[in-house]
Protein backbone atom coordinates (compact mmCIF):
# COMPACT_ATOMS: atom_id res chain seq x y z
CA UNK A 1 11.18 47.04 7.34
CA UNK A 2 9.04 43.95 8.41
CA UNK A 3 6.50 44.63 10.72
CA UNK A 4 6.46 42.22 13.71
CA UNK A 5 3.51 40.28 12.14
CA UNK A 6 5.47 39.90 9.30
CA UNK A 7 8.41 38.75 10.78
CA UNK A 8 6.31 35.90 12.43
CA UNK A 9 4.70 34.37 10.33
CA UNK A 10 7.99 34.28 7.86
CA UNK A 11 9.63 32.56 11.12
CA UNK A 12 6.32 30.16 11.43
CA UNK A 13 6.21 28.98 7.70
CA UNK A 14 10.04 27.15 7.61
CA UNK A 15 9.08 25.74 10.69
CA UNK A 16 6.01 24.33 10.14
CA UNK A 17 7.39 23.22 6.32
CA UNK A 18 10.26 21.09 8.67
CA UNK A 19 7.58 19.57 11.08
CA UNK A 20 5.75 18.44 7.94
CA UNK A 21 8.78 16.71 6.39
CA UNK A 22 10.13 14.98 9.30
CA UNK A 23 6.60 13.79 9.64
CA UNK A 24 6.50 12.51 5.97
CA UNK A 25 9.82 11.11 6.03
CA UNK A 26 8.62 9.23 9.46
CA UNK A 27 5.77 7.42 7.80
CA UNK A 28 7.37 6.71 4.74
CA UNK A 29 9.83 5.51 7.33
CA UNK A 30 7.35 3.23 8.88
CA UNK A 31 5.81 1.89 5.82
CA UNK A 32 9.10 0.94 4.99
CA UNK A 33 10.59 -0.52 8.43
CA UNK A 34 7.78 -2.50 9.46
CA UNK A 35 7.61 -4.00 5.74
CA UNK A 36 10.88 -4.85 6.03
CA UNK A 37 11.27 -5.79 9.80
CA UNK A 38 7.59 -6.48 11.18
CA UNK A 39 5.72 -4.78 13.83
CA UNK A 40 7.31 -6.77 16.81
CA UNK A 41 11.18 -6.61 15.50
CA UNK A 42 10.33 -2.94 14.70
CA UNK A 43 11.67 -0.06 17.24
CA UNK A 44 11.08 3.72 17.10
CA UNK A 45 14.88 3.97 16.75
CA UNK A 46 14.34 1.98 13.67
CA UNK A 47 12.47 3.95 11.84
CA UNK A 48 13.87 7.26 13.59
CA UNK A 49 17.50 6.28 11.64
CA UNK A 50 15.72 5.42 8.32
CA UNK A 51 13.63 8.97 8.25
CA UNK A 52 17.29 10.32 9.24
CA UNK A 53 15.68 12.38 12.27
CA UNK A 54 16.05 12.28 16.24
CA UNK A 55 14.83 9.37 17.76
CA UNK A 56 13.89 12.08 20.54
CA UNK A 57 11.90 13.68 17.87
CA UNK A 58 9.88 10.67 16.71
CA UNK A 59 7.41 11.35 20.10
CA UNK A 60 6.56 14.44 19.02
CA UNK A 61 4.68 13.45 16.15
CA UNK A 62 4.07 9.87 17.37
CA UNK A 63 3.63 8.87 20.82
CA UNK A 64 3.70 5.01 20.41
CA UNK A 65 3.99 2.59 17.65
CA UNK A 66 0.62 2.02 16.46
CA UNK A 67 0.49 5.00 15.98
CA UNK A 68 3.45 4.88 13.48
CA UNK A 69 1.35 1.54 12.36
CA UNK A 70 -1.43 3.97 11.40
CA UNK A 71 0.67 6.30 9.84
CA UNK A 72 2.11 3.34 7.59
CA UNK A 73 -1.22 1.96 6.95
CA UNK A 74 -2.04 5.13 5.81
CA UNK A 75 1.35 5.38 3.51
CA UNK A 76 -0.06 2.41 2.05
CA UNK A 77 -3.19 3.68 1.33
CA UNK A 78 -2.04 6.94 -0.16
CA UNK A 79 0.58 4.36 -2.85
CA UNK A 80 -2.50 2.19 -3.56
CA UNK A 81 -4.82 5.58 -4.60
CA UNK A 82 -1.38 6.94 -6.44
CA UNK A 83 -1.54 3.40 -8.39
CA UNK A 84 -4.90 3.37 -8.87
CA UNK A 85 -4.97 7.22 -10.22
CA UNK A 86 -2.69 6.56 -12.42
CA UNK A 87 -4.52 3.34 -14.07
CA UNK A 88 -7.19 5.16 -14.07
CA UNK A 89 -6.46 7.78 -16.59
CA UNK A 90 -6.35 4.62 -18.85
CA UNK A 91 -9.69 4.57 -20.90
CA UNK A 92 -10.22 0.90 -20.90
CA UNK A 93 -10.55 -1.29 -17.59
CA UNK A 94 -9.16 -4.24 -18.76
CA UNK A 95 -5.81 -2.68 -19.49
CA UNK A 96 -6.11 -0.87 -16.17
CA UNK A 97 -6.16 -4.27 -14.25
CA UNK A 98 -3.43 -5.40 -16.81
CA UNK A 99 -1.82 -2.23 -15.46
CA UNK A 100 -2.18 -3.32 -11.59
CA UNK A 101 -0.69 -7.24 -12.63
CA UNK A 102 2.25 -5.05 -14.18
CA UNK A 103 2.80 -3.38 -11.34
CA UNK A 104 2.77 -5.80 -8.99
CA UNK A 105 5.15 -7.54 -10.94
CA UNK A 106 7.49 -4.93 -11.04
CA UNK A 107 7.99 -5.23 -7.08
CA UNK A 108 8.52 -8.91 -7.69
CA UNK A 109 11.71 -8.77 -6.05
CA UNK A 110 10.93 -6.81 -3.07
CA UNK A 111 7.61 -9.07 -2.78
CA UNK A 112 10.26 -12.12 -2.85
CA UNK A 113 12.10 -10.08 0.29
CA UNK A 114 9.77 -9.44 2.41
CA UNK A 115 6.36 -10.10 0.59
CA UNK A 116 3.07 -7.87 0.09
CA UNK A 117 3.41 -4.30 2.42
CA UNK A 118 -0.08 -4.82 3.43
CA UNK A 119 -1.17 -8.72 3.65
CA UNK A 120 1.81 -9.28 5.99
CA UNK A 121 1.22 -6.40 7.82
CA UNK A 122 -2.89 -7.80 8.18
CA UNK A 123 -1.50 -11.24 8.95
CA UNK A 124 0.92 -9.98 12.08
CA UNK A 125 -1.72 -7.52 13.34
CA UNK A 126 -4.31 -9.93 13.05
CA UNK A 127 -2.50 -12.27 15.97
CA UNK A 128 -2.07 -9.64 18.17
CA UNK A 129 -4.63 -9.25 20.84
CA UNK A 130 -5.53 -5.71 21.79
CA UNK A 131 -6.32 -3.32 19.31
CA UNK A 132 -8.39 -2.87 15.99
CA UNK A 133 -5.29 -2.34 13.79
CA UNK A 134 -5.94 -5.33 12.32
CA UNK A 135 -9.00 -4.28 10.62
CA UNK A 136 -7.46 -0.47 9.68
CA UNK A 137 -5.06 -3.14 7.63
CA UNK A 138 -8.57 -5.04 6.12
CA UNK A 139 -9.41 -1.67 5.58
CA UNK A 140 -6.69 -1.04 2.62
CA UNK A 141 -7.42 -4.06 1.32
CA UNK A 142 -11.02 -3.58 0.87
CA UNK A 143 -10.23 -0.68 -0.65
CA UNK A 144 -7.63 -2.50 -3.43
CA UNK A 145 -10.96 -5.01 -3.96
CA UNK A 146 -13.53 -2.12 -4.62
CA UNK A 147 -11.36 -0.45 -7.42
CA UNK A 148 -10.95 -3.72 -9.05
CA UNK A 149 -14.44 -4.71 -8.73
CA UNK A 150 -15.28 -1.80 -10.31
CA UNK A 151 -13.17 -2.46 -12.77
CA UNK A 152 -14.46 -5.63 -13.46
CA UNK A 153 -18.39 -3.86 -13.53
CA UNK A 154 -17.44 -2.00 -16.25
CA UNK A 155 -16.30 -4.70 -18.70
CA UNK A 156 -19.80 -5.89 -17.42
CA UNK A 157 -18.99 -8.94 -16.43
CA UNK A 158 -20.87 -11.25 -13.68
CA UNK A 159 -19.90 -11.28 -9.96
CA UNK A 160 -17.60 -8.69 -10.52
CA UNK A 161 -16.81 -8.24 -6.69
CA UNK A 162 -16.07 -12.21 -6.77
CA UNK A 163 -14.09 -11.78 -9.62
CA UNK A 164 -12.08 -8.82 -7.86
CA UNK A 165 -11.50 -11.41 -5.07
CA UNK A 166 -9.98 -13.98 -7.60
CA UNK A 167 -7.62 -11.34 -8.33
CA UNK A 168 -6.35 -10.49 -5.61
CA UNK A 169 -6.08 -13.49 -3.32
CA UNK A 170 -4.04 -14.64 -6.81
CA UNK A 171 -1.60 -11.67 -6.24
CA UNK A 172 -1.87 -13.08 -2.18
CA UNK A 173 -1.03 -15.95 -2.82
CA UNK A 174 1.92 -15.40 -5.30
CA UNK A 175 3.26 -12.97 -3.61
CA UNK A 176 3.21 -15.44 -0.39
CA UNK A 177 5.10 -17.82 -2.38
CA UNK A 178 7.44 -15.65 -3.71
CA UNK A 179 8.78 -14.60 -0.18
CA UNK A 180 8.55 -18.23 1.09
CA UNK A 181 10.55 -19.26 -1.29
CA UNK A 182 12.85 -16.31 -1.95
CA UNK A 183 11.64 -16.02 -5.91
CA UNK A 184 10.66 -13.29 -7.73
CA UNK A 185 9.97 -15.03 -10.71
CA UNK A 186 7.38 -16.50 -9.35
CA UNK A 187 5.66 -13.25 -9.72
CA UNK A 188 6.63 -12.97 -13.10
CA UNK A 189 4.74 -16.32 -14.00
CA UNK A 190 1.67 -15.87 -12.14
CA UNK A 191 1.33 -12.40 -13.59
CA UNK A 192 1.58 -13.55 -16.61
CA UNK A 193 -0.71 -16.03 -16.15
CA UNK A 194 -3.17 -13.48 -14.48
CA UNK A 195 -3.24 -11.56 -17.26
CA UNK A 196 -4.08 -14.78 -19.81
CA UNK A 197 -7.06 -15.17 -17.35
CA UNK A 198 -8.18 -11.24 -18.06
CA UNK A 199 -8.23 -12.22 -21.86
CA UNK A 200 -10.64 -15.62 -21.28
CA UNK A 201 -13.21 -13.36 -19.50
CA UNK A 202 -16.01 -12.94 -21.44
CA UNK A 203 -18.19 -9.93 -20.70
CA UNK A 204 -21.80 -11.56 -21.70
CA UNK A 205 -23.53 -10.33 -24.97
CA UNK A 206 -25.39 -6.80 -24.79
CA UNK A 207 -29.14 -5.97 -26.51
CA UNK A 208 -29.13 -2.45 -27.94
């Protein structure tokens, strides 16, 4: 027989297991949405139907929508360090910024949709006038440009953090032009010719 402690905390645990997965599913939600939709077009009913929960629920966990735009800059962050952990079980850093190109490319036709998650999400926060949002979005961005410059220090090569910003404005850009123009190959080019660009750089001699 379960003692009333017991019987508690077995009631607490499902509970608390459900709050935490409407909660995921409502930032994934968001990520998603406001990708898709922008922040302006964007309602919590939007994203409520996507995460398949209560609308009436979504101000439990969120109480406006920057806060949902936090929770979706956040999503983003938590794909980039996912990407980014997995490159980095690779033992060379070229092939891990190979690896980045290749998976840019391989959301070369939802970049032709609706273009990069993040840099349109920087660009629309950016023109709005209250808030620091915009620079939360800088934020995941800087982060994107330290892991490649440190890729780009370990092949030893000069200016690395410059060469990190070559990089990605090029994936910027393409992906900019990609949406504008409703082609994902595009993408495929560039990349391509992102990755001929890797090859050229030469890391400079070494003295034992």
């Amino acid at each position: 027989m379960l003692s009333i402690v017991g019987w508690v905390t077995d009631s607490v645990k499902p509970r608390a297991a459900r709050a935490a997965d409407k909660r995921r599913r409502l930032t994934a939600a968001a990520a998603q949405v406001l990708h898709e939709q922008g922040v302006e077009r964007t309602t919590l009913a939007d994203i409520a139907r996507v995460a398949d929960v209560p609308v009436g629920n979504v101000y439990y966990y969120f109480k406006t929508k920057d806060e949902l735009v936090q929770a979706a800059l956040s999503e983003h962050t938590a794909h980039l360090d996912e990407l980014t952990g997995r490159l980095d079980q690779l033992s060379d850093p070229l092939e891990r910024l190979k690896g980045l190109i290749e998976a840019w490319v391989g959301r070369r036709d939802i970049a032709a949709r609706y273009g990069c998650p993040t840099g349109t999400l920087a660009v629309e926060l950016d023109k709005r006038a209250d808030g620091t949002l915009d620079a939360e979005a800088g934020a995941v961005i800087r982060r994107l440009l330290d892991w490649a410059g440190h890729q780009f220090r370990a092949l030893d090569l000069p200016d690395p953090d410059d060469l990190a910003v070559t990089l990605v404005s090029a994936y910027q850009g393409m992906s900019l032009l990609a949406n504008a123009l409703r082609d994902p190959d595009i993408m495929t080019r560039q990349g391509t010719r992102l990755i001929h660009w890797l090859d050229s750089l030469k890391a400079p001699d070494r003295t034992p």
